[in-house]
C-alpha atoms as a PDB file:
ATOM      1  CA  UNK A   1      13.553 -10.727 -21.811  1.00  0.00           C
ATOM      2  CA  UNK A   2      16.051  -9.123 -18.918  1.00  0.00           C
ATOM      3  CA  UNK A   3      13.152  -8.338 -15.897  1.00  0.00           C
ATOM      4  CA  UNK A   4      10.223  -9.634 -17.080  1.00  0.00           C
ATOM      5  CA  UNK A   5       8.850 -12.353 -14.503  1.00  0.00           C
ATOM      6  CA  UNK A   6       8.135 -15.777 -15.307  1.00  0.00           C
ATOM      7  CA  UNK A   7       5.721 -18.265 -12.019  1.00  0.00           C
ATOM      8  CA  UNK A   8       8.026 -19.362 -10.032  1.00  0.00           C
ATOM      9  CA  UNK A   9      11.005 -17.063 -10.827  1.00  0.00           C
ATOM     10  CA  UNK A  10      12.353 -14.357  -8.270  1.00  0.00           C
ATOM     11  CA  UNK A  11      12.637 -10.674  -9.317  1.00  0.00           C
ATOM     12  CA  UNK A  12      15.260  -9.203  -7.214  1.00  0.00           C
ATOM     13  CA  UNK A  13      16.114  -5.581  -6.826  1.00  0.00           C
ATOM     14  CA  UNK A  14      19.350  -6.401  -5.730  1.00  0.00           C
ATOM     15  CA  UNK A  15      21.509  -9.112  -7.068  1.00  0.00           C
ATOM     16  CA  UNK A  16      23.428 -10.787  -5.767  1.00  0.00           C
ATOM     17  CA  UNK A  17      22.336 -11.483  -2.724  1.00  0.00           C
ATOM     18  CA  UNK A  18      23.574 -13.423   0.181  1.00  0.00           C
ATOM     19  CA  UNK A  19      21.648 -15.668   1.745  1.00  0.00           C
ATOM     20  CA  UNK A  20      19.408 -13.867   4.534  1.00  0.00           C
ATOM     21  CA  UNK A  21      17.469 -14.632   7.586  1.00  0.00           C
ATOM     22  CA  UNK A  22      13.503 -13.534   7.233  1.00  0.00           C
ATOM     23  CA  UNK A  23      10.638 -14.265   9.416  1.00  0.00           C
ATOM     24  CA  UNK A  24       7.846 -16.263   7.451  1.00  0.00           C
ATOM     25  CA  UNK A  25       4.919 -14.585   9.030  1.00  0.00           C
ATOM     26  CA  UNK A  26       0.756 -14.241   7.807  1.00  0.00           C
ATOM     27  CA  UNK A  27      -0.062 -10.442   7.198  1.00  0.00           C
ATOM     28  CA  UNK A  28      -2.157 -10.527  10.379  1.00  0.00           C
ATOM     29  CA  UNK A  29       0.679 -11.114  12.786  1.00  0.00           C
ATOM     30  CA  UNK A  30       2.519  -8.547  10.904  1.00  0.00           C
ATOM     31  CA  UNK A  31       0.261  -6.039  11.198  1.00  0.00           C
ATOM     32  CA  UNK A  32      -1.055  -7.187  14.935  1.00  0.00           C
ATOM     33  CA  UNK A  33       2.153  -8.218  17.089  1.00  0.00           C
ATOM     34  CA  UNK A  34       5.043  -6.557  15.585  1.00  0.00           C
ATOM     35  CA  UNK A  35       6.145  -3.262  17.427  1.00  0.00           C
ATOM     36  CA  UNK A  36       8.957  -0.503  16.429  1.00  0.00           C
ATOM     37  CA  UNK A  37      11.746  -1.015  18.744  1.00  0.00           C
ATOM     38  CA  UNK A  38      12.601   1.539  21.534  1.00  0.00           C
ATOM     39  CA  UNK A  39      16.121   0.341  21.605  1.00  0.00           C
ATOM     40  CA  UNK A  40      18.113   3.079  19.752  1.00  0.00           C
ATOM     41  CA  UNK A  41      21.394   1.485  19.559  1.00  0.00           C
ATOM     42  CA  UNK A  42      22.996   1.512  16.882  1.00  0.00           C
ATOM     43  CA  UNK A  43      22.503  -1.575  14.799  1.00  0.00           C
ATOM     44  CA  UNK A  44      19.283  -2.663  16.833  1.00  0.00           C
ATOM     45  CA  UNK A  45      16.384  -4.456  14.386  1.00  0.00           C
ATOM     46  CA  UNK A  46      13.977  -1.358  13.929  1.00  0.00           C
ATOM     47  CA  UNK A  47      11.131  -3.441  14.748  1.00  0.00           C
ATOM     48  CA  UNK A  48      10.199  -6.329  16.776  1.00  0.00           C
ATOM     49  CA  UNK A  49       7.510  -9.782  17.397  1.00  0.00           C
ATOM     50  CA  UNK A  50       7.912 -11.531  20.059  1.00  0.00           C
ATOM     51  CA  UNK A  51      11.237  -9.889  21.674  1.00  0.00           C
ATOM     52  CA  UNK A  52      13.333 -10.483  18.633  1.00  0.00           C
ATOM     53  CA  UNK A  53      14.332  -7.910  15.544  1.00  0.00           C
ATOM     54  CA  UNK A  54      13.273  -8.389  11.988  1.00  0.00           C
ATOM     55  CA  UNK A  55      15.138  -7.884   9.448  1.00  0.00           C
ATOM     56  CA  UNK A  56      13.049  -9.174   6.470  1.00  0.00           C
ATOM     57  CA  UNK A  57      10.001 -10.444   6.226  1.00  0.00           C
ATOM     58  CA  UNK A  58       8.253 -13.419   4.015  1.00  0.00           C
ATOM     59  CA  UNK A  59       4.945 -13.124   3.101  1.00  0.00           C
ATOM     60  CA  UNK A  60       2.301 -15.327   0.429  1.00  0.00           C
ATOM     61  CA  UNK A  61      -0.491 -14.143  -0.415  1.00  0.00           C
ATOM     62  CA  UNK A  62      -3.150 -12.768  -3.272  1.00  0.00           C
ATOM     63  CA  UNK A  63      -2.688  -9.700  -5.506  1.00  0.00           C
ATOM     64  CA  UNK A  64      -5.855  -7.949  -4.583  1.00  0.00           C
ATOM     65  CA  UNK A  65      -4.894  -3.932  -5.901  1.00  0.00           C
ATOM     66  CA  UNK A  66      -2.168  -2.839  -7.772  1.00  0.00           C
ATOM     67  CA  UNK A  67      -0.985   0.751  -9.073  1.00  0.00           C
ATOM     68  CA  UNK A  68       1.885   1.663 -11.486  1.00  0.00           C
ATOM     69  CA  UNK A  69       4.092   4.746 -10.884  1.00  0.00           C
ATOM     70  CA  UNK A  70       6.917   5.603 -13.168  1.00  0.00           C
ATOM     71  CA  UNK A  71      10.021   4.412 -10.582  1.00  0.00           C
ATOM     72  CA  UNK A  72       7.868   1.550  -8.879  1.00  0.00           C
ATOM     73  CA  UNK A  73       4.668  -0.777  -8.554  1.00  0.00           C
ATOM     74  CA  UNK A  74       2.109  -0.765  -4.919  1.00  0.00           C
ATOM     75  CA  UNK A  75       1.162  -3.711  -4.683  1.00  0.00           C
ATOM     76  CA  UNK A  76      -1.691  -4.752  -2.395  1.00  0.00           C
ATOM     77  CA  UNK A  77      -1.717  -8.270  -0.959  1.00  0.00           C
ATOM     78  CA  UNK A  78      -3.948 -10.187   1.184  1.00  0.00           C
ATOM     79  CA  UNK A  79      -3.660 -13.269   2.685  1.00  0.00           C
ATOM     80  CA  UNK A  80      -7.172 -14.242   4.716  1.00  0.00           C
ATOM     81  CA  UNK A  81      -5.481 -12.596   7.655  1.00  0.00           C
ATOM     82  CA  UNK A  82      -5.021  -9.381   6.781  1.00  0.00           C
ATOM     83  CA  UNK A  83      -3.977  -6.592   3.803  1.00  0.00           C
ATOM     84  CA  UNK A  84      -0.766  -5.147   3.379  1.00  0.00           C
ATOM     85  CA  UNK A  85       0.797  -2.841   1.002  1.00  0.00           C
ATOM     86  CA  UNK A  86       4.332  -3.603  -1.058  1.00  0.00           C
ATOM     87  CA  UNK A  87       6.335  -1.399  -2.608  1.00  0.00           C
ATOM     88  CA  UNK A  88       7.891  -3.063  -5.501  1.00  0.00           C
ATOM     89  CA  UNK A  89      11.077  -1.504  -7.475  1.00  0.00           C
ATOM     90  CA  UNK A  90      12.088  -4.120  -9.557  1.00  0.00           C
ATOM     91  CA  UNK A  91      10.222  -4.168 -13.283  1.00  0.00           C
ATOM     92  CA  UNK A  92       6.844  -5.003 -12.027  1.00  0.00           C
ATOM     93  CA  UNK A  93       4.761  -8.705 -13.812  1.00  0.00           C
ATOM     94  CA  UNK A  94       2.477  -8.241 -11.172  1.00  0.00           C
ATOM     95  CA  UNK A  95      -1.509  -9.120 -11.753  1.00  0.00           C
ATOM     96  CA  UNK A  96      -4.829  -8.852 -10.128  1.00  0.00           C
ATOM     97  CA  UNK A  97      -5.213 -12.181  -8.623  1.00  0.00           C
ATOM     98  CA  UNK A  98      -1.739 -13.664  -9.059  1.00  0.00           C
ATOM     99  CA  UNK A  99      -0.752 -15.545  -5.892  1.00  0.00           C
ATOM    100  CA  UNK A 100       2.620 -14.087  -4.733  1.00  0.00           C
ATOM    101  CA  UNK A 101       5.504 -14.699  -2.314  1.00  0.00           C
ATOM    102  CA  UNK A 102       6.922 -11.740  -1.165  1.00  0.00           C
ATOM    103  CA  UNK A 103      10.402 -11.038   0.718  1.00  0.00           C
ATOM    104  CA  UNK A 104      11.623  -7.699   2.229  1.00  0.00           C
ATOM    105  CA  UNK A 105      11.929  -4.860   4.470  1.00  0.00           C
ATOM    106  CA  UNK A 106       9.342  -3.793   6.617  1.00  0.00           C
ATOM    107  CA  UNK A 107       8.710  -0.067   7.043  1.00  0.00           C
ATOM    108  CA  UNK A 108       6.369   2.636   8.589  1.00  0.00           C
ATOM    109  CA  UNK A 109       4.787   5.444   6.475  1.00  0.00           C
ATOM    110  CA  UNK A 110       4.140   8.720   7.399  1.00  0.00           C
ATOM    111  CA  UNK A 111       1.152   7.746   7.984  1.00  0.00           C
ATOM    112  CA  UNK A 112       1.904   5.189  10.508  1.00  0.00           C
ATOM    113  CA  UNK A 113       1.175   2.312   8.497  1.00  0.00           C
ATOM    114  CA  UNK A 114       2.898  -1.112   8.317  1.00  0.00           C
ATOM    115  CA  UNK A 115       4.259  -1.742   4.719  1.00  0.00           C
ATOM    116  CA  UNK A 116       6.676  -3.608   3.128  1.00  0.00           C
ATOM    117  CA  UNK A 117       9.859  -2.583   0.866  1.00  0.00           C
ATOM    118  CA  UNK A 118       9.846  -5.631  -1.534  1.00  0.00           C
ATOM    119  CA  UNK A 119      13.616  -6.999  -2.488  1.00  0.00           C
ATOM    120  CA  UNK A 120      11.909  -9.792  -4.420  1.00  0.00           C
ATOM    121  CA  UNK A 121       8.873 -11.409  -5.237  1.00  0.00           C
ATOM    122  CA  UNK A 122       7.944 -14.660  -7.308  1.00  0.00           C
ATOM    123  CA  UNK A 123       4.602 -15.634  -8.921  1.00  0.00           C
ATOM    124  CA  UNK A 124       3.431 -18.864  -7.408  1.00  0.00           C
ATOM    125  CA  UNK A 125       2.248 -21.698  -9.706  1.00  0.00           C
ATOM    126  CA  UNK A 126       1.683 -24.152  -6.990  1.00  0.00           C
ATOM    127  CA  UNK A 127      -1.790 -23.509  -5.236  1.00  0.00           C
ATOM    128  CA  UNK A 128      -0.353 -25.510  -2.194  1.00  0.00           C
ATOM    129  CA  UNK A 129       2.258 -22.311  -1.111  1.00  0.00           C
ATOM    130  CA  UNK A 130       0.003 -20.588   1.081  1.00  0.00           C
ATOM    131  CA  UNK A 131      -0.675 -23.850   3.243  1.00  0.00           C
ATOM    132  CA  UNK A 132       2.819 -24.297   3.261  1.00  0.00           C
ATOM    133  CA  UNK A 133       3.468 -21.204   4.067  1.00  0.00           C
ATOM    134  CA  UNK A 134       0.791 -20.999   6.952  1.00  0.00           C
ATOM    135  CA  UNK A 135       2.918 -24.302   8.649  1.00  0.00           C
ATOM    136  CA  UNK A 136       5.945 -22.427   8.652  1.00  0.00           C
ATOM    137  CA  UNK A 137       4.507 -19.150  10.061  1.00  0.00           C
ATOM    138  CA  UNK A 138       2.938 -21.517  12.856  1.00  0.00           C
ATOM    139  CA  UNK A 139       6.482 -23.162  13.600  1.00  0.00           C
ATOM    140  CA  UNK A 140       7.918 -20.171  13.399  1.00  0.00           C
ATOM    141  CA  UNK A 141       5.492 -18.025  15.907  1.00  0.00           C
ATOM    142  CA  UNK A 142       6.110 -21.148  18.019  1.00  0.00           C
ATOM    143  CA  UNK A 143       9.620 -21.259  18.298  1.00  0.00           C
ATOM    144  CA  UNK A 144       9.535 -17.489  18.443  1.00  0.00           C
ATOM    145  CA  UNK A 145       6.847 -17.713  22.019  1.00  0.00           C
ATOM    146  CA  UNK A 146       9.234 -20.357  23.497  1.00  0.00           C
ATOM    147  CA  UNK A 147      12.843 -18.654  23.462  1.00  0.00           C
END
């Protein structure tokens, strides 16, 4: 039925949604080289990796903890690089174990932790993703330490 999540299907919180720029990144680098911005302009990225602003951020990875609240899902995922927790709105399919890709916002808790606001997330059927998604990140950081 409407908001139940099928592999391979995106769950978005929004819709529609116009196409949008993320940074495909492993939890690691998240969590290691990105930085809140001291620029206080208005309209400057709130955080930073390598000298540019995020605005979303892609992640794959393994369900490894998972906790229902009436309004939304945490979701913890882990990726062999690190462990970070996703706040998930939409009507949650979510499992222990269920390899994920995850796009969306990155914030800071009170707490001062790195999490992420999920806008959408799919259930992966192909085991292959997270390789695929490791190549990307790798291009990506590249591209990202030339500029």
């Amino acid at each position: 039925g409407e908001g139940e999540g099928r592999a391979g299907d995106f769950l978005s919180a929004f819709a529609p949604r116009a196409p949008w720029t993320r940074f495909c990144l492993p939890i690691g680098v998240l969590l290691r080289d990105v930085c809140l911005n001291v620029d206080t302009r208005e309209g400057a990225s709130k955080f930073v990796v390598y000298g540019r602003g995020i605005i979303l951020v892609h992640i794959v990875g393994i369900v490894v903890a998972i906790r229902h609240y009436p309004e939304r899902s945490k979701v913890l995922v882990e990726d062999a690089t690190g462990q970070i927790e996703c706040a998930v709105t939409s009507p949650c399919s979510l499992s222990l174990g269920s390899l994920v890709t995850i796009q969306g916002k990155l914030y800071q808790g009170i707490d001062s932790v790195m999490r992420i606001h999920a806008n959408a997330y799919r259930i992966e059927t192909d085991p292959n993703i997270e390789a695929h998604h490791y190549l990307k990140s790798i291009r990506m950081i590249e591209k990202l330490q030339e500029t």
